[in-house]
Protein backbone atom coordinates (compact mmCIF):
# COMPACT_ATOMS: atom_id res chain seq x y z
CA UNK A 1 107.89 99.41 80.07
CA UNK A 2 111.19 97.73 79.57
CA UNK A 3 112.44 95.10 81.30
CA UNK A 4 115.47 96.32 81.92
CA UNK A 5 114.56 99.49 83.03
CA UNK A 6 111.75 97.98 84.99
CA UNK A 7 114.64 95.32 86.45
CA UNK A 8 116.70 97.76 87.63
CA UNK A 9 114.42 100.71 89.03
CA UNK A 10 115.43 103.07 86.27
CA UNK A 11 113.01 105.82 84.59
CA UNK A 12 112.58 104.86 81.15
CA UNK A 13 113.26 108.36 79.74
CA UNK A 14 116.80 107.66 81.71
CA UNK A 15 116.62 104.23 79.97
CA UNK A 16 116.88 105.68 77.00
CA UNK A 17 118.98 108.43 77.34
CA UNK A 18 121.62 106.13 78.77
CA UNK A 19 121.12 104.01 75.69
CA UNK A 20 121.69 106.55 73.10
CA UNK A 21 124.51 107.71 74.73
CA UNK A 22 126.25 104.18 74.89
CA UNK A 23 125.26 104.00 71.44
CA UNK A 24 126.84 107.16 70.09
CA UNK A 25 130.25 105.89 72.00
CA UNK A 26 130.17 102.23 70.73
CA UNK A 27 129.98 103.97 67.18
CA UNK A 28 132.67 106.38 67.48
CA UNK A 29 134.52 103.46 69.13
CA UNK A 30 134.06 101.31 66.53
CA UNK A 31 135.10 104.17 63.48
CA UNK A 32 138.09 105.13 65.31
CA UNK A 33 139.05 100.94 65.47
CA UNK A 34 137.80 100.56 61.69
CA UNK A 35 140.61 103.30 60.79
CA UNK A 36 143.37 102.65 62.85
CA UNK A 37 142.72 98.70 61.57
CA UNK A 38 142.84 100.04 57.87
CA UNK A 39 145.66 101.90 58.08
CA UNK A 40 147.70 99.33 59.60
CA UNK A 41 147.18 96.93 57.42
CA UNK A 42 145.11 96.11 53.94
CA UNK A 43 141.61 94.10 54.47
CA UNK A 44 142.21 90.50 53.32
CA UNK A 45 139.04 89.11 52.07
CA UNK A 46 140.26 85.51 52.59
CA UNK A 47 139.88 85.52 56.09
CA UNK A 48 137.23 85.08 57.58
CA UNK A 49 138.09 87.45 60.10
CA UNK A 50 138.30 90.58 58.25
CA UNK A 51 135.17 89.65 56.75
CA UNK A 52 133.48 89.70 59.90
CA UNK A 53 135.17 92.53 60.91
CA UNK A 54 133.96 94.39 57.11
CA UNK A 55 130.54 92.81 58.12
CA UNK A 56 130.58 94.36 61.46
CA UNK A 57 131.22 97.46 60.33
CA UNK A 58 128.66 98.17 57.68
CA UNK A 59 125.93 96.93 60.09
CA UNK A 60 127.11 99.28 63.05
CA UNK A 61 126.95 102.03 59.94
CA UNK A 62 123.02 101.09 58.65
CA UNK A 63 122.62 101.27 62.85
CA UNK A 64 123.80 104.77 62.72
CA UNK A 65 122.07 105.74 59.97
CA UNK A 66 118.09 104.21 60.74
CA UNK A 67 119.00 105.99 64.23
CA UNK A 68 118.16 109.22 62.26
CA UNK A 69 115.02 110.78 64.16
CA UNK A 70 112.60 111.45 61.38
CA UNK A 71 113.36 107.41 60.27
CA UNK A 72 112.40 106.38 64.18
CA UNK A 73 109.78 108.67 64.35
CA UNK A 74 107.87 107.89 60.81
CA UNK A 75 108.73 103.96 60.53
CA UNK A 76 109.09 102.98 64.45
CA UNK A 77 107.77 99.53 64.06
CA UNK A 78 110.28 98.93 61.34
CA UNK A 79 112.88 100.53 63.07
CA UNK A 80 112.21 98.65 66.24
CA UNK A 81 112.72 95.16 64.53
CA UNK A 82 115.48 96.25 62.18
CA UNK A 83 117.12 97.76 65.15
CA UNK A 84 117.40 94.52 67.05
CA UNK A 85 118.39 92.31 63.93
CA UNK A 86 121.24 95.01 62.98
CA UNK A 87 122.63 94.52 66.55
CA UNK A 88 122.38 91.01 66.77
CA UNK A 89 124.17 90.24 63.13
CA UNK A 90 126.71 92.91 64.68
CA UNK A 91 127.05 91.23 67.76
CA UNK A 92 127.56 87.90 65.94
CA UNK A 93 130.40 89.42 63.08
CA UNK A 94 132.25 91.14 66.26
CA UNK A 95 132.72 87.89 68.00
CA UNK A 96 133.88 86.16 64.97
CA UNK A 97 136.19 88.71 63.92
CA UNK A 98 137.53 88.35 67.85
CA UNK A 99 139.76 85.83 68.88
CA UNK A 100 138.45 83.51 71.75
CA UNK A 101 140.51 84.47 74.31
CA UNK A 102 139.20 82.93 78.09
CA UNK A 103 141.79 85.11 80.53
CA UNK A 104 140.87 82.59 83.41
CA UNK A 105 141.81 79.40 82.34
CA UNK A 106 145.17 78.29 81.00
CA UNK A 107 144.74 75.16 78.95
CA UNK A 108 148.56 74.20 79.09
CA UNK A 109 151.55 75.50 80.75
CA UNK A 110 155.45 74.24 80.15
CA UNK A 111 157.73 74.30 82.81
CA UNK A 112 161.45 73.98 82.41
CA UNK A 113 162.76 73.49 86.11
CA UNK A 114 166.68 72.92 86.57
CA UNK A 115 167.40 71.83 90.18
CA UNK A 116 170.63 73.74 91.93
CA UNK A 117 172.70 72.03 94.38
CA UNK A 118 171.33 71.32 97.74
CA UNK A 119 167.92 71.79 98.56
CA UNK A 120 165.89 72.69 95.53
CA UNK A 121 167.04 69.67 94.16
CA UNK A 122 165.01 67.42 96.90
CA UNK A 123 161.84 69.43 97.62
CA UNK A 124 158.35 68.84 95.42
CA UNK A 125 155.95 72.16 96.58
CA UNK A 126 153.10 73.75 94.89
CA UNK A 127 153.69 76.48 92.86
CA UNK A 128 151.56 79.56 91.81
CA UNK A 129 153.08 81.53 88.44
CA UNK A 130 152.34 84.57 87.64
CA UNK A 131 153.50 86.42 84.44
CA UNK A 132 154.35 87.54 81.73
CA UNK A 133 157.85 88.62 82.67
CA UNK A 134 160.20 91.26 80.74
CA UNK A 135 158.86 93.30 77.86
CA UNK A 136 158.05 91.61 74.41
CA UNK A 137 160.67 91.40 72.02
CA UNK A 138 159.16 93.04 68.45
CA UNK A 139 160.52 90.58 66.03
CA UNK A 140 157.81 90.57 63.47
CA UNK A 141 159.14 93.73 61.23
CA UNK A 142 162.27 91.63 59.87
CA UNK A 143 162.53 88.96 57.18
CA UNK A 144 165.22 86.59 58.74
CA UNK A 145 165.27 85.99 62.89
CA UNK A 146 167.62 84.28 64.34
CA UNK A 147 167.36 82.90 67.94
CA UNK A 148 170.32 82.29 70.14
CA UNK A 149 169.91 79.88 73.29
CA UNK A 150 172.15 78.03 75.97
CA UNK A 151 170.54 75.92 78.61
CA UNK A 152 166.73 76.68 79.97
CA UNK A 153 167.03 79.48 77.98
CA UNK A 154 165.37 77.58 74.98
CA UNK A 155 162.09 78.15 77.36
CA UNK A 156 162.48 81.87 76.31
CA UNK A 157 162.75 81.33 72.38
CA UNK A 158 160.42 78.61 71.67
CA UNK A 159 157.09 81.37 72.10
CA UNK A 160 158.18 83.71 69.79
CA UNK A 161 158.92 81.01 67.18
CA UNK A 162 155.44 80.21 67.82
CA UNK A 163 154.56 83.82 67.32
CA UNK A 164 156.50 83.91 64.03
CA UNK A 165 155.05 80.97 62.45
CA UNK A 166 151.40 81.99 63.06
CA UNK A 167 151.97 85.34 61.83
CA UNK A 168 153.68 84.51 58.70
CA UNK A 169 150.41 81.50 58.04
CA UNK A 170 148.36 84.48 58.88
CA UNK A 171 149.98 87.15 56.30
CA UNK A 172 150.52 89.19 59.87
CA UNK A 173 154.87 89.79 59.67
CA UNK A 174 157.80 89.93 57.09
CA UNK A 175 159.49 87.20 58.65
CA UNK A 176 160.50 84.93 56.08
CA UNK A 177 163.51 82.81 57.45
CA UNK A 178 163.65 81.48 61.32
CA UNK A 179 167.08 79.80 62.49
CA UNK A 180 166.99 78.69 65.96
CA UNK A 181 170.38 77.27 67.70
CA UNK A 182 170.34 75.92 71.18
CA UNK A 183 173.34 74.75 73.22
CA UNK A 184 172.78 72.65 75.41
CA UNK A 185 174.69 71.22 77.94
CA UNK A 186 173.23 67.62 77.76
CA UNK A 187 172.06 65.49 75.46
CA UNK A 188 169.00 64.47 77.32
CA UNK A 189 168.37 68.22 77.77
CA UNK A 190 166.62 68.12 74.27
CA UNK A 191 163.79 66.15 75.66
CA UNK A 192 162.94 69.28 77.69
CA UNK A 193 161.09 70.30 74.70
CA UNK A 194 160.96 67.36 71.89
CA UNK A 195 157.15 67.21 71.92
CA UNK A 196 157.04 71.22 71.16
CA UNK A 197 159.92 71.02 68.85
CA UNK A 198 157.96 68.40 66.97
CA UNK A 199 154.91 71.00 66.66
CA UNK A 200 156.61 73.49 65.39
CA UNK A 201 157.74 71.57 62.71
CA UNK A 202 154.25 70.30 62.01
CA UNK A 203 153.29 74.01 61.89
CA UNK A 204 156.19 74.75 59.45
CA UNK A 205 154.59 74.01 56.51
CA UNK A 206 156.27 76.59 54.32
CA UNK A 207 159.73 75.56 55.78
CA UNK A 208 160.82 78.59 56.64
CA UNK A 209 161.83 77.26 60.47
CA UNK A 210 165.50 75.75 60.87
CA UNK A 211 166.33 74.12 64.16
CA UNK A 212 170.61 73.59 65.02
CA UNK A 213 171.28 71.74 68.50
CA UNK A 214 174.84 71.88 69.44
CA UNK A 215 175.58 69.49 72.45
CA UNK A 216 178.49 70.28 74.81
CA UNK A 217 178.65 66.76 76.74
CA UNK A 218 176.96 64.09 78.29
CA UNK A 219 175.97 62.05 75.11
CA UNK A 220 173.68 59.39 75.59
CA UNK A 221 175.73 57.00 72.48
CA UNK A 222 179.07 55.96 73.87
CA UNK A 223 179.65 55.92 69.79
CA UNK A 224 179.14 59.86 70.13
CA UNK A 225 182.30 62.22 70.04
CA UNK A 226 183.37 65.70 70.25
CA UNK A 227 183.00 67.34 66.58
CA UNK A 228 180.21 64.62 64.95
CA UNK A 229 177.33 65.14 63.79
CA UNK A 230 174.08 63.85 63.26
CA UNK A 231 170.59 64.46 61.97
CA UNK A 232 167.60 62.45 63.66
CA UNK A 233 165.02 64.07 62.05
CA UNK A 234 164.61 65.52 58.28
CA UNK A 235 164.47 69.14 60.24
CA UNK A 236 166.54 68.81 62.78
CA UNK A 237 170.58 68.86 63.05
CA UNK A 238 172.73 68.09 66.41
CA UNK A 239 176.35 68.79 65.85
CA UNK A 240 178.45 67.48 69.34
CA UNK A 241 180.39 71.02 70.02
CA UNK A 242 179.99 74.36 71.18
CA UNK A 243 178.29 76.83 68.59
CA UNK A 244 180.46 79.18 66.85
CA UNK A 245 177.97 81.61 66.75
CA UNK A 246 180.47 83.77 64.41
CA UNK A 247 180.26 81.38 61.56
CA UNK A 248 176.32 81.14 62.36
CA UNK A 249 175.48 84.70 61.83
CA UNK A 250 178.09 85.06 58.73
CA UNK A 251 176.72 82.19 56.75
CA UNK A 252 172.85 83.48 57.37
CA UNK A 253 173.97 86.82 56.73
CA UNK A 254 174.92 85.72 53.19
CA UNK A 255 171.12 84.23 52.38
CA UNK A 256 169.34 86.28 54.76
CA UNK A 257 165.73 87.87 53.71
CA UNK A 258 165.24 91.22 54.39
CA UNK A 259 166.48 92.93 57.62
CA UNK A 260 167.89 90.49 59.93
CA UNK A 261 167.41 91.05 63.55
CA UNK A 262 169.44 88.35 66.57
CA UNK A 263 167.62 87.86 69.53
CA UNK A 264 169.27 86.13 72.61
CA UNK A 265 168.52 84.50 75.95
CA UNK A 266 171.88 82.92 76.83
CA UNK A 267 174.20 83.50 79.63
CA UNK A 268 176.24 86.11 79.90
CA UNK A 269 179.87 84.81 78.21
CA UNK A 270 177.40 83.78 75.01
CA UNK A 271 175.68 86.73 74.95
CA UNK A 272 179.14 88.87 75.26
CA UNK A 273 180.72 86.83 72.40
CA UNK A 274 177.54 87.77 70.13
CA UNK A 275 177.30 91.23 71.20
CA UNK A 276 180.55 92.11 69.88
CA UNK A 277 179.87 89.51 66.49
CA UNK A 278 176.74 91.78 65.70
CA UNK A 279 178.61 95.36 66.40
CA UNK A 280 181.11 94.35 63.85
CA UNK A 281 178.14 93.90 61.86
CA UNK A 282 176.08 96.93 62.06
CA UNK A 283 176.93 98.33 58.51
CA UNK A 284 174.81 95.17 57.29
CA UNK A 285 171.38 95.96 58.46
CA UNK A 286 171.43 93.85 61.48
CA UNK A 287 169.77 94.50 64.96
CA UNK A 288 170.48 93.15 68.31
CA UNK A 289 167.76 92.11 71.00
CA UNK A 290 168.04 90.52 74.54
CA UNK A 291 165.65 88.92 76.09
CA UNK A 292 165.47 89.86 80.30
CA UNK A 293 165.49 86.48 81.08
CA UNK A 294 169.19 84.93 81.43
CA UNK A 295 170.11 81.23 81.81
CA UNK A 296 173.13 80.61 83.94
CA UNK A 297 176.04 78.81 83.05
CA UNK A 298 176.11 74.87 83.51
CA UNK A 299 178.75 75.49 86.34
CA UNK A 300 176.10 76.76 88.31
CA UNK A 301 174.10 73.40 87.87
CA UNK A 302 174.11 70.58 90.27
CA UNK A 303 176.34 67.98 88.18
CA UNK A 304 175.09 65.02 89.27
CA UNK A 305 171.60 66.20 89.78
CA UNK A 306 168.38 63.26 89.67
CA UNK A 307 166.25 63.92 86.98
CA UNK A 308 162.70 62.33 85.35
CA UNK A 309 164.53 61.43 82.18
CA UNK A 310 165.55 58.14 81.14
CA UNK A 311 167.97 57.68 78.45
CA UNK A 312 166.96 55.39 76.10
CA UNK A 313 163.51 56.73 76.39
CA UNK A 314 165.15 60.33 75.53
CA UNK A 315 166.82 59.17 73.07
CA UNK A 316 163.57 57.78 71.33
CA UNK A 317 161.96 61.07 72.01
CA UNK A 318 164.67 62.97 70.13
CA UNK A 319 164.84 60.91 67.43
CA UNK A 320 161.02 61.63 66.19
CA UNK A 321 161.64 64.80 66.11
């Protein structure tokens, strides 16, 4: 008998007719993904991926084919030990050719928090986040992205530049040029994310990310003014204004790659002001999208809110970026 049919109480003529029939679907399952996955894109035999997944498939095919009855009647003891090697090397090429994904344990989570006035600014409770939020923005079809952000809204951005410069190491999208520009309205608010900033960069190997910071006040150099500029970091530049988004968009526009596509998560008089940049635009090939998520204006911030960062030790933090 076999032990699983003896383990759960099941007839083995059930047994195996329960077997053949998951069989048959995992097959037809697995043709149906081998198409739609060659259509969509070519097989790249430098990753090790697709080779698993080209390994997979040719095993799940020999399966099918020493399935055939008069094979499993006439050679049953070679069938039987065949049968179990094809599915294990299967097994093995299908988990390779899968990324690890665990969906019960999140290694690392980023929170942006800006305190309001009053009581959210004292408090310290647990918190349980659930997500994702909004639909996903599909910016993987153009050549040049750019990413508007004011505020927290830079918590919005930084995942799909993530998302960009895997899939362009990966041969996955057509995205060739990334410009990101973040106003924020503090100089210590680039700390928020210095330490991710930094890993994108890392990432960047190609050079295809650019990074603009444009700070609207509270510089931590009294030698600072309105209108300078500075660069503390070969890939970095912070110019001490408000964008002009306008100029932004025109000058990419001239040495942009491909379709060019503007994605925002700023608040609302930002996101106006570009709207009506890019509909002046629309003869050019150039598409609009929003995220859901909008930051509020810094009017709507506590001003003289307490806060975990130091300046000095932002400043450091900034300048290693």
């Amino acid at each position: 008998m076999n032990l699983i049919a003896s383990g759960c109480g099941v007839r083995l003529d059930s047994y195996a007719l329960m077997h053949r029939w998951l069989g048959r679907v995992a097959i037809v399952e697995a043709l149906v993904h081998t198409v739609a996955a060659a259509v969509s894109h070519p097989l790249n035999f430098k990753r090790a991926s697709d080779i698993a997944a080209l390994t997979a498939c040719i095993t799940i095919a020999v399966i099918l084919l020493s399935s055939i009855g008069y094979i499993r009647r006439h050679f049953y003891e070679i069938f039987s030990k065949a049968h179990l090697v094809l599915v294990a090397l299967a097994l093995a090429a299908i988990y390779v050719h899968t990324p690890s994904k665990n969906p019960f344990t999140v290694p690392k989570v980023y929170l942006l928090v800006a305190a309001g006035s009053g009581f959210t600014g004292e408090p310290e409770l647990e918190a349980l986040v659930e997500g994702p939020y909004g639909r996903e923005l599909d910016l993987e079809s153009y050549g040049t992205v750019l990413l508007f952000a004011t505020g927290i809204g830079i918590a919005g951005q930084l995942p799909y530049v993530t998302q960009l410069l895997e899939g362009y190491h990966d041969c996955k999208v057509k995205t060739r040029r990334i410009a990101l520009f973040w106003e924020l309205d503090s100089e210590l608010h680039a700390a928020w994310v210095a330490d991710m900033m930094k890993e994108l960069l890392r990432r960047d190997t190609k050079r295809i990310l650019d990074i603009r910071l444009f700070i609207l006040g509270n510089f931590l150099s009294n030698q600072t003014h309105l209108g300078d500029n500075a660069r503390p970091g070969e890939r970095i530049d912070m110019t001490y204004k408000p964008m002009d988004a306008e100029d932004l968009i025109e000058s990419e526009m001239e040495c942009r790659k491909g379709r060019t596509v503007v994605s925002l998560c700023t608040n609302d008089e930002r996101s106006n002001e570009i709207r009506e940049i890019v509909r002046c635009l629309l003869d050019k090939d150039i598409h609009l999208k929003e995220l859901e998520f909008r930051p509020p204006p810094a009017s709507e911030y506590k001003k003289d809110r307490k806060g975990p960062f130091n300046a000095d030790r932002s400043k450091r933090t900034i300048e290693k970026v």
